[in-house]
Protein backbone atom coordinates (compact mmCIF):
# COMPACT_ATOMS: atom_id res chain seq x y z
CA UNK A 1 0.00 0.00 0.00
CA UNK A 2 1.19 3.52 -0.46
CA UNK A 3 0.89 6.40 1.59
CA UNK A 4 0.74 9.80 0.64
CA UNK A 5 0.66 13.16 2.98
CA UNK A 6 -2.47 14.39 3.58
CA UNK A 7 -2.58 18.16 2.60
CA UNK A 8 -1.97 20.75 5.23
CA UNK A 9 -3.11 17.67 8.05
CA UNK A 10 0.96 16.56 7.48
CA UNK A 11 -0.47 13.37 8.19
CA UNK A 12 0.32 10.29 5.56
CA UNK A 13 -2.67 7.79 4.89
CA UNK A 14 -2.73 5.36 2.63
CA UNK A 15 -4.05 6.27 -1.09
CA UNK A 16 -6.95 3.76 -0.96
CA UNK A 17 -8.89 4.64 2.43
CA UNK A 18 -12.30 3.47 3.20
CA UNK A 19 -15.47 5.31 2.88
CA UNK A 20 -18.39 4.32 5.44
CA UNK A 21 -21.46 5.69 4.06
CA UNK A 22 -22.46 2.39 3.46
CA UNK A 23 -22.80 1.92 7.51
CA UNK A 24 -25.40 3.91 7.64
CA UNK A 25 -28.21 1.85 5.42
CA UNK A 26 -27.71 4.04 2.45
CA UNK A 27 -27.03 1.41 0.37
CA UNK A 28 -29.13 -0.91 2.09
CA UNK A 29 -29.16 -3.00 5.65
CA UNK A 30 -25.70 -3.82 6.90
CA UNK A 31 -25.22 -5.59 9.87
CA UNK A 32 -22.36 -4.67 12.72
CA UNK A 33 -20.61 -7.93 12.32
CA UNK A 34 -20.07 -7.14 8.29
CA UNK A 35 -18.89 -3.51 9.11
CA UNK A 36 -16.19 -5.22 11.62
CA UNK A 37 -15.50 -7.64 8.96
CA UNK A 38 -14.83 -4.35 6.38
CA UNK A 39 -12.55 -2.44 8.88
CA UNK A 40 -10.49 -5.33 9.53
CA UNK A 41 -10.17 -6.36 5.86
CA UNK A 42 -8.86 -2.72 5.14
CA UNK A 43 -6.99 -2.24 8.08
CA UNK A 44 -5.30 -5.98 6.91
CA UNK A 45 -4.29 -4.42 4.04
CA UNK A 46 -2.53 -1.38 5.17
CA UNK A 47 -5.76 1.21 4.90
CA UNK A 48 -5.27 4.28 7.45
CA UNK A 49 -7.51 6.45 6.07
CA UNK A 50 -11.40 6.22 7.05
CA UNK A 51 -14.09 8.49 6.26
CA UNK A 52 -17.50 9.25 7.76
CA UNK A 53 -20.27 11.53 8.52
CA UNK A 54 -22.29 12.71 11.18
CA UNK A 55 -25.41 11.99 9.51
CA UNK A 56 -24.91 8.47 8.07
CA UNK A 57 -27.36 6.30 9.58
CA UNK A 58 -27.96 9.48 12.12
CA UNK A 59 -24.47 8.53 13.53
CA UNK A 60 -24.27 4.96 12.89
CA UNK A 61 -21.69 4.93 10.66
CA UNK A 62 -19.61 6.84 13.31
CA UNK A 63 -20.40 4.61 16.24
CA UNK A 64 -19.87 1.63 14.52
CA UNK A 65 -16.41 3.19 14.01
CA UNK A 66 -15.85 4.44 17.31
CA UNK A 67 -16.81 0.31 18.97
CA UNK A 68 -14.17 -0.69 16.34
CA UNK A 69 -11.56 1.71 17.18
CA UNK A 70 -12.09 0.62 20.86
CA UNK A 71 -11.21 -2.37 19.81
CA UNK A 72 -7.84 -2.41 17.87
CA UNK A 73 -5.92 0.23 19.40
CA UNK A 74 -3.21 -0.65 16.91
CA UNK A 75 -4.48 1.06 14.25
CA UNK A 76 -3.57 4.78 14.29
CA UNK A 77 -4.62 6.01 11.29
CA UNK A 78 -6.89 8.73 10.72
CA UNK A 79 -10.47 9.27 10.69
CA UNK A 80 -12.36 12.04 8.81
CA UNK A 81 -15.78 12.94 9.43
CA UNK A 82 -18.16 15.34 8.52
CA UNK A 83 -20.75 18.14 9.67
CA UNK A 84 -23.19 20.79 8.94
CA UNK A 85 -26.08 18.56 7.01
CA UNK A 86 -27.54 17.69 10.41
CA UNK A 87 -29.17 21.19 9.72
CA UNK A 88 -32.33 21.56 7.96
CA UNK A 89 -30.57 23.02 5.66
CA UNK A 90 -26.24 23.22 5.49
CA UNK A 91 -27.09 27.00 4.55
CA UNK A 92 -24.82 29.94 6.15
CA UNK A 93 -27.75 30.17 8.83
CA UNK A 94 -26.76 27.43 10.26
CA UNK A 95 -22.98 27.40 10.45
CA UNK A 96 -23.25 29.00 13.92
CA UNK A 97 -20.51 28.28 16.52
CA UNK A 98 -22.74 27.15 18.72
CA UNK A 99 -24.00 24.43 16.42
CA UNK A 100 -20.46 23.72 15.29
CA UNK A 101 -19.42 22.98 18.64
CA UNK A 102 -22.71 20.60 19.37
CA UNK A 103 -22.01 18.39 16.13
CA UNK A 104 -18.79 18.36 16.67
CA UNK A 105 -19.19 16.88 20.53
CA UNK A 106 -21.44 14.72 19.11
CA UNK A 107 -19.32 12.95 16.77
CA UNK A 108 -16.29 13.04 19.31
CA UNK A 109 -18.74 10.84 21.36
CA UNK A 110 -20.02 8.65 18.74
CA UNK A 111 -16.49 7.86 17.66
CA UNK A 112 -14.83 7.96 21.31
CA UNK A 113 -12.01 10.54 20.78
CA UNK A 114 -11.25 13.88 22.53
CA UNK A 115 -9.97 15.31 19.42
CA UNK A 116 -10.86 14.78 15.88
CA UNK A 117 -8.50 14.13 13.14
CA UNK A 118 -10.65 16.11 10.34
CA UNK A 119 -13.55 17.11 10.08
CA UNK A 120 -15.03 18.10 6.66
CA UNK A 121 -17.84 21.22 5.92
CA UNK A 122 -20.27 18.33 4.15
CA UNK A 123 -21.39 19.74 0.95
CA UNK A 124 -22.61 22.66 2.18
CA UNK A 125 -24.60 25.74 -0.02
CA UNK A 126 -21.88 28.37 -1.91
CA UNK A 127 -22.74 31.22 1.07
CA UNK A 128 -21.20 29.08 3.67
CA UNK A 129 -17.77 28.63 1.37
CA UNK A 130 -17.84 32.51 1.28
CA UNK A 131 -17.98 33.44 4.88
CA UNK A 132 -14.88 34.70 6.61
CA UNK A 133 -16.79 34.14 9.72
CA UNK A 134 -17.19 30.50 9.18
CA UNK A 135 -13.43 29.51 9.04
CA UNK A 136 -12.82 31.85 12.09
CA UNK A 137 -15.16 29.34 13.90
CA UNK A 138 -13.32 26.23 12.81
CA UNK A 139 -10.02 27.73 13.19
CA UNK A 140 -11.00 28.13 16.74
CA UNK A 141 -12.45 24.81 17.10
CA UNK A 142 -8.90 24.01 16.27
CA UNK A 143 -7.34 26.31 19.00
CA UNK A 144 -9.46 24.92 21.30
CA UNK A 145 -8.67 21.21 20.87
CA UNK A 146 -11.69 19.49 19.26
CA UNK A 147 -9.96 19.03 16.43
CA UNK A 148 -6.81 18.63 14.46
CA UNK A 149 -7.83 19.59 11.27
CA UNK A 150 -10.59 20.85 9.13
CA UNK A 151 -11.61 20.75 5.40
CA UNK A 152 -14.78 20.23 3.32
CA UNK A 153 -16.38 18.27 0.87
CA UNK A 154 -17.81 19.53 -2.04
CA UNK A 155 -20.13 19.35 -4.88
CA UNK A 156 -18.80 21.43 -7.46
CA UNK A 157 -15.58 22.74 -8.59
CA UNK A 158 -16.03 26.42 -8.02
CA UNK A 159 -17.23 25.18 -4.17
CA UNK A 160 -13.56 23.52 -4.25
CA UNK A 161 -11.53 26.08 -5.91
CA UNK A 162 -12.77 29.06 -3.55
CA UNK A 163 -11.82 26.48 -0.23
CA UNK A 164 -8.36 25.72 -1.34
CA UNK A 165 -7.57 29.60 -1.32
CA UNK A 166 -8.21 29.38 2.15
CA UNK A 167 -5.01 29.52 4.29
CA UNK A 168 -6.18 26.46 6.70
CA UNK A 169 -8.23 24.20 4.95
CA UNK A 170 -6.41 21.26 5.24
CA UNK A 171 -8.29 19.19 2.77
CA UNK A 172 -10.70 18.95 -0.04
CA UNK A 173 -12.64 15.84 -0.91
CA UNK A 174 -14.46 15.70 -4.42
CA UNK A 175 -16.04 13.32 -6.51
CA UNK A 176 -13.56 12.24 -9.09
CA UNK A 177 -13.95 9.19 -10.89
CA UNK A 178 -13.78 7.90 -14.78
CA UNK A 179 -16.85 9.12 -15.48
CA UNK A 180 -16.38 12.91 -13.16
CA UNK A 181 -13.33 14.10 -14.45
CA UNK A 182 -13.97 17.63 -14.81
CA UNK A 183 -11.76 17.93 -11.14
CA UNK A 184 -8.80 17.29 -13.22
CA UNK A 185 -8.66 20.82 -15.00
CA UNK A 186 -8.49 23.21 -12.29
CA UNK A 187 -8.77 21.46 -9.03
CA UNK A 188 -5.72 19.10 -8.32
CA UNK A 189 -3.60 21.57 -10.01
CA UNK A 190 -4.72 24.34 -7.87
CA UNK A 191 -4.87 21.62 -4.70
CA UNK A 192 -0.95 20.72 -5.83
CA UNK A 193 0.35 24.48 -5.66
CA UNK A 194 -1.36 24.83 -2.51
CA UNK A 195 -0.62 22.18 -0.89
CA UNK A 196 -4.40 20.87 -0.04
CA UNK A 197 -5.00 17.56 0.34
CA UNK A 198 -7.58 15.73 -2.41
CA UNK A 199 -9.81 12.91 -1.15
CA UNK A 200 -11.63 11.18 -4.30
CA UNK A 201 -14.87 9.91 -2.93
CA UNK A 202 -17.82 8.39 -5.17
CA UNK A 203 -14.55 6.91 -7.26
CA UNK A 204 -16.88 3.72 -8.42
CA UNK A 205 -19.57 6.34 -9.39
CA UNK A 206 -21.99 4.16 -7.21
CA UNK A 207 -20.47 0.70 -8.07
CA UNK A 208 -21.26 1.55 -12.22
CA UNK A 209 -17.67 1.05 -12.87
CA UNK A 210 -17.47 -2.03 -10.65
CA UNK A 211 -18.90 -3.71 -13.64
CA UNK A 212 -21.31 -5.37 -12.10
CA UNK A 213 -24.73 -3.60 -12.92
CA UNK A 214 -27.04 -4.04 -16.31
CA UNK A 215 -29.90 -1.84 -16.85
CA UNK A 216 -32.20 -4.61 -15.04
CA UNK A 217 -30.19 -4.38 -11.65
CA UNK A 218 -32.48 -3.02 -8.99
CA UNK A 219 -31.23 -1.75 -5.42
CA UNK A 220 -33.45 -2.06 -2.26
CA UNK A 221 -35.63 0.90 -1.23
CA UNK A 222 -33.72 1.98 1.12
CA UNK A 223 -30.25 2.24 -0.84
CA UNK A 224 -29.92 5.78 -2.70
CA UNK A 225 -29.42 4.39 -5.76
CA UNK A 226 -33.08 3.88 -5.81
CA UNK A 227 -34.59 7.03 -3.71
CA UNK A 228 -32.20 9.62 -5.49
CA UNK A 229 -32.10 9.00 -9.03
CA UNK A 230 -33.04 12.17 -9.96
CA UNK A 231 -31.91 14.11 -6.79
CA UNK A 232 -35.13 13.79 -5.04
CA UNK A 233 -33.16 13.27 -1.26
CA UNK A 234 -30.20 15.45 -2.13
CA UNK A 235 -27.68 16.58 -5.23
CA UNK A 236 -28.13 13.93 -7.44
CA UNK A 237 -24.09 14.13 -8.51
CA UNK A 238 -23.99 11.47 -5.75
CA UNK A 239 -25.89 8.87 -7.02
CA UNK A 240 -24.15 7.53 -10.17
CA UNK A 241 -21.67 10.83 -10.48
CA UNK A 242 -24.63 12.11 -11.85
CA UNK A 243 -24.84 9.80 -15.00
CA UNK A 244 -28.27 8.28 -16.30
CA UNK A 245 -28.34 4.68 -15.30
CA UNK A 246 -28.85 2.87 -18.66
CA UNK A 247 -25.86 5.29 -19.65
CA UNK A 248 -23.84 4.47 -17.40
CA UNK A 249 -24.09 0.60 -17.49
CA UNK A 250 -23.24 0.76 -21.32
CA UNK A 251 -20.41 3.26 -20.85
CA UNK A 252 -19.50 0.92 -17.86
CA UNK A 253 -19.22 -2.00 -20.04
CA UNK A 254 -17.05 -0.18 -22.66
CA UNK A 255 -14.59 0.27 -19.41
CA UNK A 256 -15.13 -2.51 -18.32
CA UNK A 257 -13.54 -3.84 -21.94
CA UNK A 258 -10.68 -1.16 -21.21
CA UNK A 259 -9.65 -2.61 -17.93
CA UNK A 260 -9.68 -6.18 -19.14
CA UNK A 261 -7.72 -5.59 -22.22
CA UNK A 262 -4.89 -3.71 -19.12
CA UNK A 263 -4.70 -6.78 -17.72
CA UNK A 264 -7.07 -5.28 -14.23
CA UNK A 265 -10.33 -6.10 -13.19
CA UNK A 266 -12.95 -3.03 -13.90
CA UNK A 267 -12.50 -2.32 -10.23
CA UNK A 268 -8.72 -1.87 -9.55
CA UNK A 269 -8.43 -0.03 -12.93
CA UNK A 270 -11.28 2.48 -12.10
CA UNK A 271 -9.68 2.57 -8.44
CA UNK A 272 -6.20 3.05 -10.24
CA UNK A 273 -6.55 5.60 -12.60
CA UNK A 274 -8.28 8.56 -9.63
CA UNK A 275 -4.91 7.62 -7.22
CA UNK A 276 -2.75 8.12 -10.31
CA UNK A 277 -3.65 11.24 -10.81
CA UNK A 278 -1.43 13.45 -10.08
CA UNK A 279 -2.62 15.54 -7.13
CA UNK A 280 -4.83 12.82 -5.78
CA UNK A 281 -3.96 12.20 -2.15
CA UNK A 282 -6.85 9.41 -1.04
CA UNK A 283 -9.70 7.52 -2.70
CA UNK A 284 -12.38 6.12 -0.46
CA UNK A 285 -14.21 3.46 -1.44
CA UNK A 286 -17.41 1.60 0.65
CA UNK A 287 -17.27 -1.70 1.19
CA UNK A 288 -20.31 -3.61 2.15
CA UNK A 289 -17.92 -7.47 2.78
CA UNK A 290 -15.00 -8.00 3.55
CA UNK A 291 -14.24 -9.23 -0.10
CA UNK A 292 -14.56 -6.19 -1.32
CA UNK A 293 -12.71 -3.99 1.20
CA UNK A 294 -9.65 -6.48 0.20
CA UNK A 295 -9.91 -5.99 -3.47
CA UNK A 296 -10.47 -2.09 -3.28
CA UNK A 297 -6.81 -1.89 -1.20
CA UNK A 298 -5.34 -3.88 -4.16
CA UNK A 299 -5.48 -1.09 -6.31
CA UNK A 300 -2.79 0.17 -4.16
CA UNK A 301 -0.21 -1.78 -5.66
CA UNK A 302 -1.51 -1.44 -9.33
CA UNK A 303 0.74 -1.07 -11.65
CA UNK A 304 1.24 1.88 -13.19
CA UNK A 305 -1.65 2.39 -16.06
CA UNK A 306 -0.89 2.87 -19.91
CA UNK A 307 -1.28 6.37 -21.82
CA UNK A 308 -2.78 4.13 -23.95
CA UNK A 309 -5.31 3.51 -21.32
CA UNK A 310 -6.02 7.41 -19.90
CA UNK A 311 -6.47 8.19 -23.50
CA UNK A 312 -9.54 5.62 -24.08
CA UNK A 313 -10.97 6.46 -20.59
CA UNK A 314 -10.60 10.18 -21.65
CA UNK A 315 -12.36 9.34 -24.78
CA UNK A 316 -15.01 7.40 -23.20
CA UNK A 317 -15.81 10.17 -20.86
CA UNK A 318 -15.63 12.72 -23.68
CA UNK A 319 -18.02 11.02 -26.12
CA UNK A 320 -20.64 9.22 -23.75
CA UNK A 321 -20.39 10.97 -20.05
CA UNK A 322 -19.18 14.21 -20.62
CA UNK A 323 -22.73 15.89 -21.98
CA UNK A 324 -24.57 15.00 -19.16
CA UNK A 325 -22.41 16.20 -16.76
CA UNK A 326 -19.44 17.80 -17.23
CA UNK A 327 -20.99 21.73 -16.89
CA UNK A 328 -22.86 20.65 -13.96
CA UNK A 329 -20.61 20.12 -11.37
């Protein structure tokens, strides 16, 4: 596995981490015994890098982290989670210190630490980016001891651009993936010069370029790849990077065909190509089995991909993804 240095945290973590959203029922049931089979399985394979929020599974996700950490005490990596959607709305009205400082408690209890590694603004509305007063709360939050480090997670690249001009965000996490790639124009290079952390999330666009799907897969009520097809629960960039489904399965396919022909399974290659590019610091994955948190940490040790390769992904992207939703985000 390698590790790379997490922005302005100075922290290394490993550049496939493990995203947790899954704990919280968004894509469907998962039992405590699986999500303690996941951690393991990553933490087996050198993963130091796991990412939460405060609202997955109303603080599941974090608890179930927290009863694991308690656990293995040998694992010191880092744990990011996330705030501000616990709000009716993550608008500037409610980015109030007071509120800050109750989320923040709240997660430090749900996940047993005094002080938080990172926590991440979670996709809040374009006000809250532009408020001065804002990061004078966090950076306080800081001073205090609550937390280490602070960043924010994003929807759009303007959201991501206008946070890494800010002198102490520590990190940025995006959705970057095959079939997103609009990140790689002006946000790692401006991440790179500043010396901002990048964590990839959504980097299987919602398991499309897993492979797996056809256009007669079906997903269990409860799982947000059947509630938020068309953004009915929140931004709909987050279910399928956006992408129509019967799109995306055929466009999945033709990577599928990419990755096979680069001697990778679809996974590993779509894993592979976000951590090798350049500015990429983390990719987080979910993992709903312990299978699966094993192969994701294999694309750690991918070897390096073809130009040959980038070029056809680019060209994929280009011609079937890029009209849907390349000006959107």
């Amino acid at each position: 596995m390698q590790h790379r240095v997490l922005g302005r945290t100075g922290r290394e973590v490993s550049t496939i981490g493990l995203g947790t959203w899954q704990f919280g029922g968004d894509f469907g049931h998962v039992e405590e015994s699986d999500a303690n089979a996941v951690m393991d399985a990553a933490a087996e394979h050198g993963v130091t890098m796991f990412d939460t929020a405060d609202v997955y599974g109303d603080g599941l996700s974090e608890q179930l982290i927290g009863k694991w950490l308690t656990k293995n005490p040998e694992w010191t990596g880092l744990v990011a989670t996330k705030m501000i959607r616990r709000a009716e709305a993550p608008s500037l009205e409610h980015a109030t210190a007071e509120n800050f400082q109750a989320w923040i408690d709240r997660s430090r209890k749900n996940l047993g630490r005094d002080t938080l590694d990172l926590v991440q603004l979670h996709c809040p509305d374009d006000d809250v980016f532009s408020s001065d007063a804002v990061f004078d709360r966090l950076d306080a939050l800081v001073e205090s001891g609550a937390i280490a480090h602070y960043g924010v997670s994003v929807e759009t690249v303007d959201q991501a651009l206008s946070a890494i001009a800010r002198p102490n965000v520590a990190s940025v996490q995006i959705i970057l993936n095959a079939f997103r790639q609009k990140p790689l124009e002006k946000v790692l290079p401006a991440a790179r010069e500043a010396g901002v952390g990048i964590i990839a999330r959504v980097p299987l666009a919602s398991g499309l370029l897993s492979g797996r799907y056809t256009k007669d897969t079906t997903f269990e009520d409860t799982d947000h790849r059947s509630y938020n097809r068309s953004g009915e629960a929140f931004d709909v960039g987050e279910t399928f990077s956006g992408v129509d489904f019967a799109t995306g399965v055929e466009a999945a396919a033709q990577f599928t065909e990419l990755a096979e022909q680069e001697g990778l399974k679809p996974t590993t290659a779509a894993l592979a190509w976000i951590i090798q590019s350049s500015g990429v610091s983390t990719v987080i994955p979910g993992a709903r089995n312990a299978k699966q948190a094993s192969q994701n940490a294999e694309a750690g040790a991918a070897p390096q991909l073809s130009d040959d390769f980038r070029a056809a992904v680019r060209k994929l992207y280009v011609d079937k993804i890029a009209p849907s939703v390349h000006e959107r985000w």
